[in-house]
N, C-alpha and C. Protein backbone atom coordinates (compact mmCIF):
# COMPACT_ATOMS: atom_id res chain seq x y z
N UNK A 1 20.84 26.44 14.90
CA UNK A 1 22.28 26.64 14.83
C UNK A 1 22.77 27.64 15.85
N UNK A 2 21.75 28.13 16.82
CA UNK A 2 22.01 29.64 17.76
C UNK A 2 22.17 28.82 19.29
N UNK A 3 22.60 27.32 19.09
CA UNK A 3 22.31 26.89 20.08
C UNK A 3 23.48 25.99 20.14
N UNK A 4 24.04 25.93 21.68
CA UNK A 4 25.19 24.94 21.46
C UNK A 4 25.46 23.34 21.92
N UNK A 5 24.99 22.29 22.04
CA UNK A 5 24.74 20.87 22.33
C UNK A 5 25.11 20.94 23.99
N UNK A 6 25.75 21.59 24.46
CA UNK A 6 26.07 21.53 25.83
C UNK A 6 24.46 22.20 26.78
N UNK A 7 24.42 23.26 26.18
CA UNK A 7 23.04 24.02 26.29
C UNK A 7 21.53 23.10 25.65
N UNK A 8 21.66 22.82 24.78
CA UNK A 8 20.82 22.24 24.51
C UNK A 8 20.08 20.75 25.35
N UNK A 9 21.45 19.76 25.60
CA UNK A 9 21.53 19.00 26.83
C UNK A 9 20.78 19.38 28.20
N UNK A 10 21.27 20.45 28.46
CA UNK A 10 21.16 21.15 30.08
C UNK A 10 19.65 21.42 29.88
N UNK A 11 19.03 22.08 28.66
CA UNK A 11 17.55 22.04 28.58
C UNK A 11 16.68 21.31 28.18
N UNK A 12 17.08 20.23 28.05
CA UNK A 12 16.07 19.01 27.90
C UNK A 12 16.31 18.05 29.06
N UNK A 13 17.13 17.96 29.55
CA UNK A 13 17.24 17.44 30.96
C UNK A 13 16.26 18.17 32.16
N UNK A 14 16.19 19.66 31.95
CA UNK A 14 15.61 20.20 32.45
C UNK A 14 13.88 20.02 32.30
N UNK A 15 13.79 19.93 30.82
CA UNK A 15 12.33 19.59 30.66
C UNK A 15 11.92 18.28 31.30
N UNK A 16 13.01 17.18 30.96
CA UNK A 16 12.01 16.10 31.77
C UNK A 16 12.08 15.54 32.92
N UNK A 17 12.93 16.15 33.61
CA UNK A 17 13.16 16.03 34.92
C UNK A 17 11.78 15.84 36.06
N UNK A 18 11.05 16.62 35.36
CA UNK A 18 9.45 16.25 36.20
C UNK A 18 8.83 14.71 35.31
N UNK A 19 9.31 13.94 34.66
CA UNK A 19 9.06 13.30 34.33
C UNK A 19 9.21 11.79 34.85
N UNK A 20 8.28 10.38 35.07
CA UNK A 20 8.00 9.86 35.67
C UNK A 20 9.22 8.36 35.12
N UNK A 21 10.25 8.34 35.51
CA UNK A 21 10.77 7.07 34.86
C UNK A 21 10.13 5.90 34.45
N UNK A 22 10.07 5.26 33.46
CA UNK A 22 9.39 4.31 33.00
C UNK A 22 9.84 2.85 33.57
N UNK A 23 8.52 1.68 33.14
CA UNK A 23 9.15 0.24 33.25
C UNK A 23 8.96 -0.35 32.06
N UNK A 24 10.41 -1.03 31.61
CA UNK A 24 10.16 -1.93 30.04
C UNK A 24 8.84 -2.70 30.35
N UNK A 25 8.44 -2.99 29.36
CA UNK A 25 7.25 -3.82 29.49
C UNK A 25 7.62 -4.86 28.17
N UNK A 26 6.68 -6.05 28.53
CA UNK A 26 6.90 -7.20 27.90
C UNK A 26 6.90 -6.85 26.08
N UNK A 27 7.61 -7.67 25.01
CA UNK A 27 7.37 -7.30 23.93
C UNK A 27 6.66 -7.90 23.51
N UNK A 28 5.71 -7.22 22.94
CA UNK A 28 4.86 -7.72 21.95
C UNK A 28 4.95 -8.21 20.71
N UNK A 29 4.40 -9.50 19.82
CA UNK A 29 4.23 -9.43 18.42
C UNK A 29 3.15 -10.49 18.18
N UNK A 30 1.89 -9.41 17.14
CA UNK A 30 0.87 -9.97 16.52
C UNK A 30 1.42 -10.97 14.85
N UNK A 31 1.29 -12.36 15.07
CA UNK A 31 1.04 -12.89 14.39
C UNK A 31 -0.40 -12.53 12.82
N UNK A 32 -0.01 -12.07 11.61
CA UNK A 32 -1.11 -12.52 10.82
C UNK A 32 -1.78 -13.36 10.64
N UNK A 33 -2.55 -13.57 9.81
CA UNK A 33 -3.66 -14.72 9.97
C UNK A 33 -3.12 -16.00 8.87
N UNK A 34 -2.77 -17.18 9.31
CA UNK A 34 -1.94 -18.17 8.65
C UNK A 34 -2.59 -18.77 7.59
N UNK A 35 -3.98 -18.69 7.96
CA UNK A 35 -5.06 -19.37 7.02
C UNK A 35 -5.76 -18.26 5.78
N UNK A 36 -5.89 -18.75 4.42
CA UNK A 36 -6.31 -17.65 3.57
C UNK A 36 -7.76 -17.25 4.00
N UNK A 37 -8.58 -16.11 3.67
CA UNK A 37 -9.55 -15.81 4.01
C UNK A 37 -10.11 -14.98 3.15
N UNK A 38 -11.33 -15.10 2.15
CA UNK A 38 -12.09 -13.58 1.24
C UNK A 38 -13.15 -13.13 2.23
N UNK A 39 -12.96 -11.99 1.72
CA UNK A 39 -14.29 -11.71 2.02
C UNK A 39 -14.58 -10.21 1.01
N UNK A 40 -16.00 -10.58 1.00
CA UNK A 40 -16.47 -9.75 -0.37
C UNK A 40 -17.59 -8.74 0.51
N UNK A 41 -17.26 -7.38 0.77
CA UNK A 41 -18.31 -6.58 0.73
C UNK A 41 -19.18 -5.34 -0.42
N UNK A 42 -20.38 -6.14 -0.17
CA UNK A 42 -21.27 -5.59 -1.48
C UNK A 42 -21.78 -3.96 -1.09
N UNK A 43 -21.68 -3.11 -1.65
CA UNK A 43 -22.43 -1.63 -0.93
C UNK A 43 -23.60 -1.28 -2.34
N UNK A 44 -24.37 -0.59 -1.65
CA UNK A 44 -25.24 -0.02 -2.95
C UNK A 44 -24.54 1.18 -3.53
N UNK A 45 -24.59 1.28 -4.90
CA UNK A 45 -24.48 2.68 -5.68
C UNK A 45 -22.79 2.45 -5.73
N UNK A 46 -22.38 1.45 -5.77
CA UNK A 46 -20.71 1.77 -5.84
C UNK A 46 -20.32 1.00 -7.47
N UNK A 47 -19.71 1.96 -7.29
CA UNK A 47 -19.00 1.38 -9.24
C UNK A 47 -17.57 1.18 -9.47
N UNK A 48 -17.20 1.41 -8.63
CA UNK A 48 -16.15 0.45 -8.36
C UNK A 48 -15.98 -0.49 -7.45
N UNK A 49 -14.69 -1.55 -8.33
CA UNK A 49 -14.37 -3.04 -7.14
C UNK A 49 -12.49 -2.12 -6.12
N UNK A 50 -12.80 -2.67 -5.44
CA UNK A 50 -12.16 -2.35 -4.52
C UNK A 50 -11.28 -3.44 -3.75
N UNK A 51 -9.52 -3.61 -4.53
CA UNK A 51 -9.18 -5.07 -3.82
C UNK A 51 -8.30 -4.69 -3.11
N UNK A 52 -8.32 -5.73 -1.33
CA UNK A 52 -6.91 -5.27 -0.52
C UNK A 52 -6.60 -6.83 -0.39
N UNK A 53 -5.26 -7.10 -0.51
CA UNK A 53 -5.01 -8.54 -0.41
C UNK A 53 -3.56 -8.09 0.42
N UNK A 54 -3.54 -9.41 1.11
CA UNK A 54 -2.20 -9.24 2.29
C UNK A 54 -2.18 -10.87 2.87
N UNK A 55 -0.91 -10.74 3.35
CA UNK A 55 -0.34 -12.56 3.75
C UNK A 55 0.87 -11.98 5.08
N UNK A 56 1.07 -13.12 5.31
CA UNK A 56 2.04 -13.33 6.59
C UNK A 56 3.13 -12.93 5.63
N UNK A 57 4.82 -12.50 6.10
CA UNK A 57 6.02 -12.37 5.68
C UNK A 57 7.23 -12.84 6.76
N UNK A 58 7.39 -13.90 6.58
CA UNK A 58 8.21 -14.66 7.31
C UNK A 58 9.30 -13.71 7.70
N UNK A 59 9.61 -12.90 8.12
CA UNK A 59 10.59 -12.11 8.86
C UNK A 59 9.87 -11.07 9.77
N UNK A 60 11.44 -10.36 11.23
CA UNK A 60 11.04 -10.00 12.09
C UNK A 60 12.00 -8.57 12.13
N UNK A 61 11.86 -7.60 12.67
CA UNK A 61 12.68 -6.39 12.63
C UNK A 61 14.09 -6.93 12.98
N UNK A 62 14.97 -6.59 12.35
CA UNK A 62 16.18 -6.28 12.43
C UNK A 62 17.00 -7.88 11.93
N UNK A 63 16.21 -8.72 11.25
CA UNK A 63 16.42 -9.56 9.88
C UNK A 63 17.89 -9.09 9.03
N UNK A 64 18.60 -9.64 9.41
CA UNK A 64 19.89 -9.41 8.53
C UNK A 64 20.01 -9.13 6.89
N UNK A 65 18.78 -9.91 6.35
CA UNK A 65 18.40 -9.99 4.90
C UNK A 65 17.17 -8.80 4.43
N UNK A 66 16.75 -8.19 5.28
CA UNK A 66 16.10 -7.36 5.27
C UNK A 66 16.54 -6.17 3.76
N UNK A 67 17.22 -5.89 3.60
CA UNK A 67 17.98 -5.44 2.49
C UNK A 67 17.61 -5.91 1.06
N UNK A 68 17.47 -7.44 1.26
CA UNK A 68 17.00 -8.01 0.14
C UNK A 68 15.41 -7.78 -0.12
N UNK A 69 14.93 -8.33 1.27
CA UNK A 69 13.20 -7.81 1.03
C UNK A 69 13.03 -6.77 0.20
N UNK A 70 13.57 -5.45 0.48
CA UNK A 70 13.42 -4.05 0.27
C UNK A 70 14.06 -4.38 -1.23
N UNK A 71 14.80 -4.89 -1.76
CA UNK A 71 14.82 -4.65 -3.16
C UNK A 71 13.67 -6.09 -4.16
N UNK A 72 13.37 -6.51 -3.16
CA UNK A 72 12.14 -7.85 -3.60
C UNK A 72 10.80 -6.90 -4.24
N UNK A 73 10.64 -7.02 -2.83
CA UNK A 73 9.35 -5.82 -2.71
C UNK A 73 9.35 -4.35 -3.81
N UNK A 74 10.50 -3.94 -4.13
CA UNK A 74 10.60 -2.65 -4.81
C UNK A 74 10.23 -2.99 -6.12
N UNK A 75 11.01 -4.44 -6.63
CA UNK A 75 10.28 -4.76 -7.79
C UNK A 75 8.81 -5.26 -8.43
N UNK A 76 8.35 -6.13 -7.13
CA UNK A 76 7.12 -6.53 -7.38
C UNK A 76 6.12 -5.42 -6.94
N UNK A 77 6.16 -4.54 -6.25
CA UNK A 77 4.64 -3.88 -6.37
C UNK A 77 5.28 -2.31 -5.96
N UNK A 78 6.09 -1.68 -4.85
CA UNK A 78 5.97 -0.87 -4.62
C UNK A 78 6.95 0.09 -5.07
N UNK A 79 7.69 -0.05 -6.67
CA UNK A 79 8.06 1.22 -7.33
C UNK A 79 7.01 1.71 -8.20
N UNK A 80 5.71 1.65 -8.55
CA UNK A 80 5.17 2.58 -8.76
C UNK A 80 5.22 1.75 -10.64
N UNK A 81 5.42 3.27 -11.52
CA UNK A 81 5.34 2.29 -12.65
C UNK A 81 6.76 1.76 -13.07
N UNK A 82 6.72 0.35 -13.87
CA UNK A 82 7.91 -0.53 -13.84
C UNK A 82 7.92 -1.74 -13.06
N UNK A 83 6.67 -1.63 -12.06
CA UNK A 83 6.60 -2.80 -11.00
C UNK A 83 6.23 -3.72 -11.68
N UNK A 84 6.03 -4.89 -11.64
CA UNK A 84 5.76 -6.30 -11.84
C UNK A 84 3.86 -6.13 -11.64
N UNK A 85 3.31 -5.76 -10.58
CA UNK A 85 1.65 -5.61 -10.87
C UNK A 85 1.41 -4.40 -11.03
N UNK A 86 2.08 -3.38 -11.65
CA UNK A 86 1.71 -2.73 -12.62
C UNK A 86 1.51 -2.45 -14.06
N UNK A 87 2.66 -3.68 -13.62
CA UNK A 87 2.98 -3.65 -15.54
C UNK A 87 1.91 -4.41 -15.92
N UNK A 88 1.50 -5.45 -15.06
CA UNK A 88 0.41 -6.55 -15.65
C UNK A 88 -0.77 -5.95 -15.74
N UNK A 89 -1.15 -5.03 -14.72
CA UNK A 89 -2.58 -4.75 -13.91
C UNK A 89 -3.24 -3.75 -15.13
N UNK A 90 -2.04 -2.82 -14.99
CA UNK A 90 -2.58 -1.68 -15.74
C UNK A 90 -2.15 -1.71 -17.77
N UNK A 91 -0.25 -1.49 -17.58
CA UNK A 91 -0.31 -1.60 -19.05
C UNK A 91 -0.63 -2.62 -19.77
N UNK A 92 -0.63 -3.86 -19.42
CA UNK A 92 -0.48 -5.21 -20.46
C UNK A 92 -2.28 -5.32 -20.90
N UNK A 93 -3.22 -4.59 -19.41
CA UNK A 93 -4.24 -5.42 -19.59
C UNK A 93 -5.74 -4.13 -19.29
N UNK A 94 -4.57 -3.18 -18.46
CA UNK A 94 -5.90 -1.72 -18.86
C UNK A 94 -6.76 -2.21 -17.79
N UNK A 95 -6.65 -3.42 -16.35
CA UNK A 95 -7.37 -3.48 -15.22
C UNK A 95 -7.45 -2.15 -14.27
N UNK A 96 -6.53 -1.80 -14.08
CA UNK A 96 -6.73 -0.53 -13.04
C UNK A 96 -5.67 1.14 -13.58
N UNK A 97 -6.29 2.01 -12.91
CA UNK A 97 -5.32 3.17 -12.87
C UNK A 97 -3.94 3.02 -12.52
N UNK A 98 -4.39 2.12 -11.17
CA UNK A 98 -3.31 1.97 -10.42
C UNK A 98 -2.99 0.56 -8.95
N UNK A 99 -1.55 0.17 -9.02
CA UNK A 99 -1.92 -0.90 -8.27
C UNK A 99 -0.70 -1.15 -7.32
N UNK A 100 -0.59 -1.42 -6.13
CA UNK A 100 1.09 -1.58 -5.50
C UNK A 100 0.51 -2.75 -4.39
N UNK A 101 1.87 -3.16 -3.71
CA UNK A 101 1.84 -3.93 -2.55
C UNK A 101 3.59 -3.05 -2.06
N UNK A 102 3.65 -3.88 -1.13
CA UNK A 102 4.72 -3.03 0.19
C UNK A 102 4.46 -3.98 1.25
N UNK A 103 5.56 -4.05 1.90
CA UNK A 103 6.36 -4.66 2.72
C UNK A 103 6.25 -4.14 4.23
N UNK A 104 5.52 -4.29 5.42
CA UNK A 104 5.82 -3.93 6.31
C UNK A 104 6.78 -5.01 7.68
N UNK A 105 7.57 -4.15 8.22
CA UNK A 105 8.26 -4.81 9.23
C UNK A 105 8.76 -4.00 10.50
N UNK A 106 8.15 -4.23 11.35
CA UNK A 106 7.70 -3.87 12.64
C UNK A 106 8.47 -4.68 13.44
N UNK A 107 8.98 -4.00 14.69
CA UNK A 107 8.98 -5.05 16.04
C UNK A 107 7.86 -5.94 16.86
N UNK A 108 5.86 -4.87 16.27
CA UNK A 108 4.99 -5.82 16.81
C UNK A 108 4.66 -6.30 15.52
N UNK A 109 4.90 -6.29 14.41
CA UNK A 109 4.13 -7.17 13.67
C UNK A 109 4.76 -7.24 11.63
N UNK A 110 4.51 -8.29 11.02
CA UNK A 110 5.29 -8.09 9.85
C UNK A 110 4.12 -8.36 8.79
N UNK A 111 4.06 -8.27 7.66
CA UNK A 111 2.70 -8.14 6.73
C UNK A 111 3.29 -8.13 5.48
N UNK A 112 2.86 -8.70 4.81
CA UNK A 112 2.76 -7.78 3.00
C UNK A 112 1.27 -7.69 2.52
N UNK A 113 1.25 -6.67 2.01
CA UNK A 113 0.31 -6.19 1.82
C UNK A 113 0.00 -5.27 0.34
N UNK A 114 -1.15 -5.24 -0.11
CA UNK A 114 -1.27 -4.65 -1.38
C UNK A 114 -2.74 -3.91 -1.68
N UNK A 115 -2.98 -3.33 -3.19
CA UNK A 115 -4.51 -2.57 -3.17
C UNK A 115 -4.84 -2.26 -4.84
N UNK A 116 -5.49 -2.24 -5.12
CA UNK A 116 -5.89 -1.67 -6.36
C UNK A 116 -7.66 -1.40 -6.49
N UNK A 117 -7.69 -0.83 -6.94
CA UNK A 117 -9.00 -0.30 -7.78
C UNK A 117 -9.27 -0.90 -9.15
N UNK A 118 -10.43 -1.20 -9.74
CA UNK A 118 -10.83 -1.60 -10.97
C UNK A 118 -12.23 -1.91 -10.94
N UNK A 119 -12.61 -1.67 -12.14
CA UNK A 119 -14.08 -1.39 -12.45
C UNK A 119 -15.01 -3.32 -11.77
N UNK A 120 -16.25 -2.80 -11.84
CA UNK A 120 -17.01 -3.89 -11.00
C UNK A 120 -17.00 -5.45 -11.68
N UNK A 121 -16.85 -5.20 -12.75
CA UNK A 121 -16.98 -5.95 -13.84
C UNK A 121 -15.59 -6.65 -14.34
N UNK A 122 -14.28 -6.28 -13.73
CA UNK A 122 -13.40 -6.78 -14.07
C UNK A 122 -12.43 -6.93 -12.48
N UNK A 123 -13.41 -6.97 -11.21
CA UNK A 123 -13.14 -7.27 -10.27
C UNK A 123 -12.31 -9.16 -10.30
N UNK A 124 -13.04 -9.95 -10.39
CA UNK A 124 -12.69 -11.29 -10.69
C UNK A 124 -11.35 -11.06 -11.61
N UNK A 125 -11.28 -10.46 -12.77
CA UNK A 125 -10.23 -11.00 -13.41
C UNK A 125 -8.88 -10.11 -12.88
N UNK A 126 -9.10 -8.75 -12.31
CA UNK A 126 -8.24 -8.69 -11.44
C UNK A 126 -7.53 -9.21 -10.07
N UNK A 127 -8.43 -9.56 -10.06
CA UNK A 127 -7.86 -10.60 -8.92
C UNK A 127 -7.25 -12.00 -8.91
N UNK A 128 -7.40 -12.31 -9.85
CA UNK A 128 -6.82 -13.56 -10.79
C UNK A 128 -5.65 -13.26 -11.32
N UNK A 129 -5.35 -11.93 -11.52
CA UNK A 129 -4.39 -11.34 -11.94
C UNK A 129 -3.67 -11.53 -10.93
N UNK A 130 -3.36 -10.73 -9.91
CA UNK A 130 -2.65 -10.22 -8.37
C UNK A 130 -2.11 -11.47 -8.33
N UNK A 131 -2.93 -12.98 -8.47
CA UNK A 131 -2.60 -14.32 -7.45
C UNK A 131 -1.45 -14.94 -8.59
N UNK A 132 -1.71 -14.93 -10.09
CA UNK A 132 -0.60 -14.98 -10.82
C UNK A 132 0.99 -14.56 -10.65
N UNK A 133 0.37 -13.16 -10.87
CA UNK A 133 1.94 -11.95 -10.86
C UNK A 133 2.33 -12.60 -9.72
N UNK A 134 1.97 -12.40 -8.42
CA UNK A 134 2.70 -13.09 -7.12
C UNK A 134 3.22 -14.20 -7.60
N UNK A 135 2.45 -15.09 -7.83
CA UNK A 135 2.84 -16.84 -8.00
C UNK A 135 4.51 -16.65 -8.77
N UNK A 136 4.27 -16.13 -9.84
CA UNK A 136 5.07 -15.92 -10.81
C UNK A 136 6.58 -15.84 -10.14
N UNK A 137 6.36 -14.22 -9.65
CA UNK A 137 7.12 -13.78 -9.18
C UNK A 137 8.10 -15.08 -8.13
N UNK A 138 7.23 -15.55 -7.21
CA UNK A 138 7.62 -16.45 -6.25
C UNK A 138 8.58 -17.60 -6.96
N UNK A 139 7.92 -17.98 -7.79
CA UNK A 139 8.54 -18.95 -8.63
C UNK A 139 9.63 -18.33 -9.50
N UNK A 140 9.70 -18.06 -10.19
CA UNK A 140 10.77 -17.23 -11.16
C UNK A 140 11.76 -16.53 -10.94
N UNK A 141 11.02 -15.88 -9.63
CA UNK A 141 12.09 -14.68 -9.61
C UNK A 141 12.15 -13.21 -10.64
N UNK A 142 12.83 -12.86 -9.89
CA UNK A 142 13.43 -11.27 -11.24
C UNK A 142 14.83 -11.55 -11.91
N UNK A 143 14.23 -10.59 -12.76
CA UNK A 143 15.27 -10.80 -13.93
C UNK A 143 16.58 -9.77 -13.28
N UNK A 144 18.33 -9.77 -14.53
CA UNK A 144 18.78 -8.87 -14.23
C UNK A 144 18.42 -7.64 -14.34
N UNK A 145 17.76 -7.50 -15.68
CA UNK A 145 17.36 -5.70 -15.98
C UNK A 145 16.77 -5.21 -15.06
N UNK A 146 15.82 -6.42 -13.99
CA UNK A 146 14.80 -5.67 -12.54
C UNK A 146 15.50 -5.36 -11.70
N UNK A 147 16.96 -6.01 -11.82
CA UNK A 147 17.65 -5.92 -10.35
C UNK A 147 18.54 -4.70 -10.90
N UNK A 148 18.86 -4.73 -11.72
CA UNK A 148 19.83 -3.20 -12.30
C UNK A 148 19.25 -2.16 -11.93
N UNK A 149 17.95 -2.04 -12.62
CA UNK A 149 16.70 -0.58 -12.62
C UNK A 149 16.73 -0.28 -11.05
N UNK A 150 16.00 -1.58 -9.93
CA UNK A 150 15.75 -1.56 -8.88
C UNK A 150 17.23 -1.00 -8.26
N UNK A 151 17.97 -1.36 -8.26
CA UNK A 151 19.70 -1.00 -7.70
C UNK A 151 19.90 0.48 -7.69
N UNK A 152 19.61 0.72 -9.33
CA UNK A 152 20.46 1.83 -9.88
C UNK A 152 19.24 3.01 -8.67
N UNK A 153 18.14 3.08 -8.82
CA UNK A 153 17.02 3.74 -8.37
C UNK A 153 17.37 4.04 -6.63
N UNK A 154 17.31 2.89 -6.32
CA UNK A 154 17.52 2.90 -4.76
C UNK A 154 18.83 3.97 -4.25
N UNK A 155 19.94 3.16 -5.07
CA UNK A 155 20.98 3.85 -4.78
C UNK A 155 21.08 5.58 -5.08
N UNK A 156 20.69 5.73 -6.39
CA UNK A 156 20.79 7.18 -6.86
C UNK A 156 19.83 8.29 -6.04
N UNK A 157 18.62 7.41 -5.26
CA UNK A 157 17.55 8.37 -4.65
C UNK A 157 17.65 8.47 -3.09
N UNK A 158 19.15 7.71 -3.05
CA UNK A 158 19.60 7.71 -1.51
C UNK A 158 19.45 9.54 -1.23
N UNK A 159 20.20 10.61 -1.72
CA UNK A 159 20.20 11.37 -1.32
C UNK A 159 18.81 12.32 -0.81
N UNK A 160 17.84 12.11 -1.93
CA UNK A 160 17.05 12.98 -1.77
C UNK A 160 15.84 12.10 0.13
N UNK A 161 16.27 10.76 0.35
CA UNK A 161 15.32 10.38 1.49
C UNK A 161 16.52 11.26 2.64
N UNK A 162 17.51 11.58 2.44
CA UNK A 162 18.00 12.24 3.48
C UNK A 162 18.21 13.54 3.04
N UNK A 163 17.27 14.79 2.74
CA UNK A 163 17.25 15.99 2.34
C UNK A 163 17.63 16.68 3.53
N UNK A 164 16.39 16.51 4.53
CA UNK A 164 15.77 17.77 5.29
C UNK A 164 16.49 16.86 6.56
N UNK A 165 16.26 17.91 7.19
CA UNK A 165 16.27 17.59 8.65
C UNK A 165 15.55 16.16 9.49
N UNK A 166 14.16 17.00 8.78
CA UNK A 166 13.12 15.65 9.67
C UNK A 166 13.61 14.10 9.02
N UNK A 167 13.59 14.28 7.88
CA UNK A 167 14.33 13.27 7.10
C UNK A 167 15.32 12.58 7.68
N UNK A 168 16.49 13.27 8.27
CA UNK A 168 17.68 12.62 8.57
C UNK A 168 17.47 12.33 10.36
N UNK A 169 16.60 13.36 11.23
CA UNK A 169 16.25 12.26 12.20
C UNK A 169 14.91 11.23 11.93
N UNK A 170 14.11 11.16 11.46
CA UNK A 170 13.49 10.02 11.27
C UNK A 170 14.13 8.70 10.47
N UNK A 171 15.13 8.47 9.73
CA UNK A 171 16.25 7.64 9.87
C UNK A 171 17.27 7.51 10.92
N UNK A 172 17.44 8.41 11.88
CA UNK A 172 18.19 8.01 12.95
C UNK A 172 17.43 7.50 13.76
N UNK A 173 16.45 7.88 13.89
CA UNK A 173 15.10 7.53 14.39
C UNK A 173 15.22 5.36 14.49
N UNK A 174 15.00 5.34 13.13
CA UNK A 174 14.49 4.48 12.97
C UNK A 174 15.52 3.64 12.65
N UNK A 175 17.18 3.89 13.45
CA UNK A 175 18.02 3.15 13.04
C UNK A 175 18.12 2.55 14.60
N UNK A 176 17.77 3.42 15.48
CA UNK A 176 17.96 3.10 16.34
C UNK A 176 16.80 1.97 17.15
N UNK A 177 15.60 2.38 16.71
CA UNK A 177 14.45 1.27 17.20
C UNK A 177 14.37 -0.01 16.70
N UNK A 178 15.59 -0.08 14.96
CA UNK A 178 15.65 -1.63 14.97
C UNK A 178 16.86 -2.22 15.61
N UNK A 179 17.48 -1.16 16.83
CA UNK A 179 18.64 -1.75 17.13
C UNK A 179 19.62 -2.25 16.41
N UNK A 180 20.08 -1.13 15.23
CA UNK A 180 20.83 -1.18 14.60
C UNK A 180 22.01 0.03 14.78
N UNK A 181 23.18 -0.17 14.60
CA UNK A 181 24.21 0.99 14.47
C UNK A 181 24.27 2.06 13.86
N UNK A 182 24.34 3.78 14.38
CA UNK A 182 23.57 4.74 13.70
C UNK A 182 24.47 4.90 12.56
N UNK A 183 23.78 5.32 11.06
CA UNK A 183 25.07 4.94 9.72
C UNK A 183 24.71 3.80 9.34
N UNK A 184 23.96 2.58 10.12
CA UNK A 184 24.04 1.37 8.93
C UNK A 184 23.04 1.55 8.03
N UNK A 185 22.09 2.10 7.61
CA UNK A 185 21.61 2.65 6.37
C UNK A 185 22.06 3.07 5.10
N UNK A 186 23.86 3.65 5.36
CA UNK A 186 24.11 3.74 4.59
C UNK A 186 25.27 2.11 4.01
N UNK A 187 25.27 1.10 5.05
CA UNK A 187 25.82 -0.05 5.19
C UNK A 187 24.82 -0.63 4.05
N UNK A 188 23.66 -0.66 4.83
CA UNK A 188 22.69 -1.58 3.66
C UNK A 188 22.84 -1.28 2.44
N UNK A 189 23.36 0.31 1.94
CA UNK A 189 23.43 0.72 0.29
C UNK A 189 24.27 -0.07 -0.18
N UNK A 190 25.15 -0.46 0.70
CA UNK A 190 26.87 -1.43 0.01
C UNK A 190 25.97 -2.64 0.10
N UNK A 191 25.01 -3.06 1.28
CA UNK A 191 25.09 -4.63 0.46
C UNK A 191 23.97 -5.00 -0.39
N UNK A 192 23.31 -3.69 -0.86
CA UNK A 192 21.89 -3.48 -2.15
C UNK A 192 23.30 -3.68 -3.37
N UNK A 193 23.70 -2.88 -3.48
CA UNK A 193 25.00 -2.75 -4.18
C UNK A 193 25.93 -3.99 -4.78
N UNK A 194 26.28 -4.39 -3.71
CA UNK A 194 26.79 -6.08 -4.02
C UNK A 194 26.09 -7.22 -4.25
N UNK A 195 24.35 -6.99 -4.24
CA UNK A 195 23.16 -7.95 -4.02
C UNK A 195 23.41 -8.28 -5.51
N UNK A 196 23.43 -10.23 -5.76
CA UNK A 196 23.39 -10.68 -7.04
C UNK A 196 22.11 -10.97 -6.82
N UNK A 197 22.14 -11.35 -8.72
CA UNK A 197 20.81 -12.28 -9.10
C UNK A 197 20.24 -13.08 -8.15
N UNK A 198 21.47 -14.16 -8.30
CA UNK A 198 21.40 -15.83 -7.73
C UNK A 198 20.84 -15.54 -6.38
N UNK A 199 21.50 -14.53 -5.79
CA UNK A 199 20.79 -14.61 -3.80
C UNK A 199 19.86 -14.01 -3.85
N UNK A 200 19.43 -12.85 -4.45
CA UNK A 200 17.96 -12.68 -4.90
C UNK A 200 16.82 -13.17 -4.93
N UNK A 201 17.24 -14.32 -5.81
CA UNK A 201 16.21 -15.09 -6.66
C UNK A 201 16.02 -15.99 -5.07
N UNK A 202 17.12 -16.36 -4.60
CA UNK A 202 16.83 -17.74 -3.87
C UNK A 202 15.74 -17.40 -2.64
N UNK A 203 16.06 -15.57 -1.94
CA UNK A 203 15.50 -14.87 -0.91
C UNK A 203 14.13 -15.41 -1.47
N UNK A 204 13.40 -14.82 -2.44
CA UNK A 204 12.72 -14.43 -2.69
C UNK A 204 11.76 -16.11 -3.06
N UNK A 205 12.26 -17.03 -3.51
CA UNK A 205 11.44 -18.35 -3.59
C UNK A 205 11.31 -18.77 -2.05
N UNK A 206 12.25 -18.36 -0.95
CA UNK A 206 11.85 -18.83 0.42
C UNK A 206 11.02 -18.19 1.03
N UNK A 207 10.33 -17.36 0.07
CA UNK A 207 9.46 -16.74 0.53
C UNK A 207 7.86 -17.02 0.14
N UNK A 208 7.72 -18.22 -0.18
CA UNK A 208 6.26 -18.60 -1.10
C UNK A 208 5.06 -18.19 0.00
N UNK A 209 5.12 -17.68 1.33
CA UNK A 209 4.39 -17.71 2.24
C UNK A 209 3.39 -16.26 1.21
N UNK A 210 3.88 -15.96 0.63
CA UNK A 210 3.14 -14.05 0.07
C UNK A 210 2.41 -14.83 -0.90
């Protein structure tokens, strides 16, 4: 705050002034793997099963519907407890401590992805589990009470992801690398906000690729 943007300007210009101008270079993006694939590694002395499962996600950074993913995804694996494979994994059935999936979306690359832990012996039926809850999910959809909880959550915990400093540039940050307008973060809260059931549900069945 001992510093005034005019000054501040004049010294970072100054810093990179020895610096070498760059050339764009071509963009990149890695495709996931289209075809399913297990693979089982055995170790000695381990007592626990150990599952990572992940699929292609038909979208690319700066996806207009992207908004919806993020409240898809929040319900099925990555709020923690209340999720859809937690509720199954752990309370209904006592498979693991703990279990999530999450959504990544990149300019080089897009994924969903997930993990849990569970004993050696109930490896198989957890995993039988995971391919359900998904299926389910894909098919069915969420309910209203998921989309209320998920809404009310997102919206109310807006403040605390923009606390600190680093906080509020690593969202400017990252408003700007999806080539988006700085502030539309808080755009997406209005259309989490206005997000029904019905377009929900429909996002989320065009999505059977997970």
């Amino acid at each position: 705050g001992d510093i005034s943007s005019a000054v501040a300007k004049e010294k970072v210009i100054k810093l990179l002034s020895g610096l070498e101008i760059g050339k764009s270079g071509s963009p990149r993006y890695y495709e996931p793997r289209k075809t399913p694939k297990e693979s089982i590694l055995k170790r000695p002395q381990t007592e626990q099963a150990y599952l990572y499962f992940g699929s292609p996600f038909e979208m690319q950074e700066g996806d207009p519907e992207f908004y919806k993913a993020r409240v898809a995804m929040f319900i099925l694996g990555s709020s923690g407890f209340g999720s859809r494979l937690l509720e199954e994994i752990r309370v209904k059935r006592g498979l693991a401590y703990s279990a999530y999936s999450r959504l990544n979306v990149a300019k080089t690359n897009t994924y969903f992805s997930g993990y849990l832990q569970t004993k050696l012996e109930s490896g198989d039926e957890a995993k039988k589990t995971v391919v359900e809850v998904i299926d389910t999910f894909v098919r069915d959809g969420v309910t209203q009470s998921e989309l209320d909880q998920a809404r009310k959550f997102l919206l109310g915990s807006e403040p605390l992801r923009v606390e600190t400093l680093s906080q509020r540039l690593g969202r400017t940050f990252s408003e700007y690398y999806q080539g988006k307008p700085l502030g539309y973060s808080l755009q997406e809260l209005e259309l989490i906000r206005n997000l029904t059931l019905e377009d929900l549900n429909d996002f989320i069945k065009r999505h059977s690729e997970i």
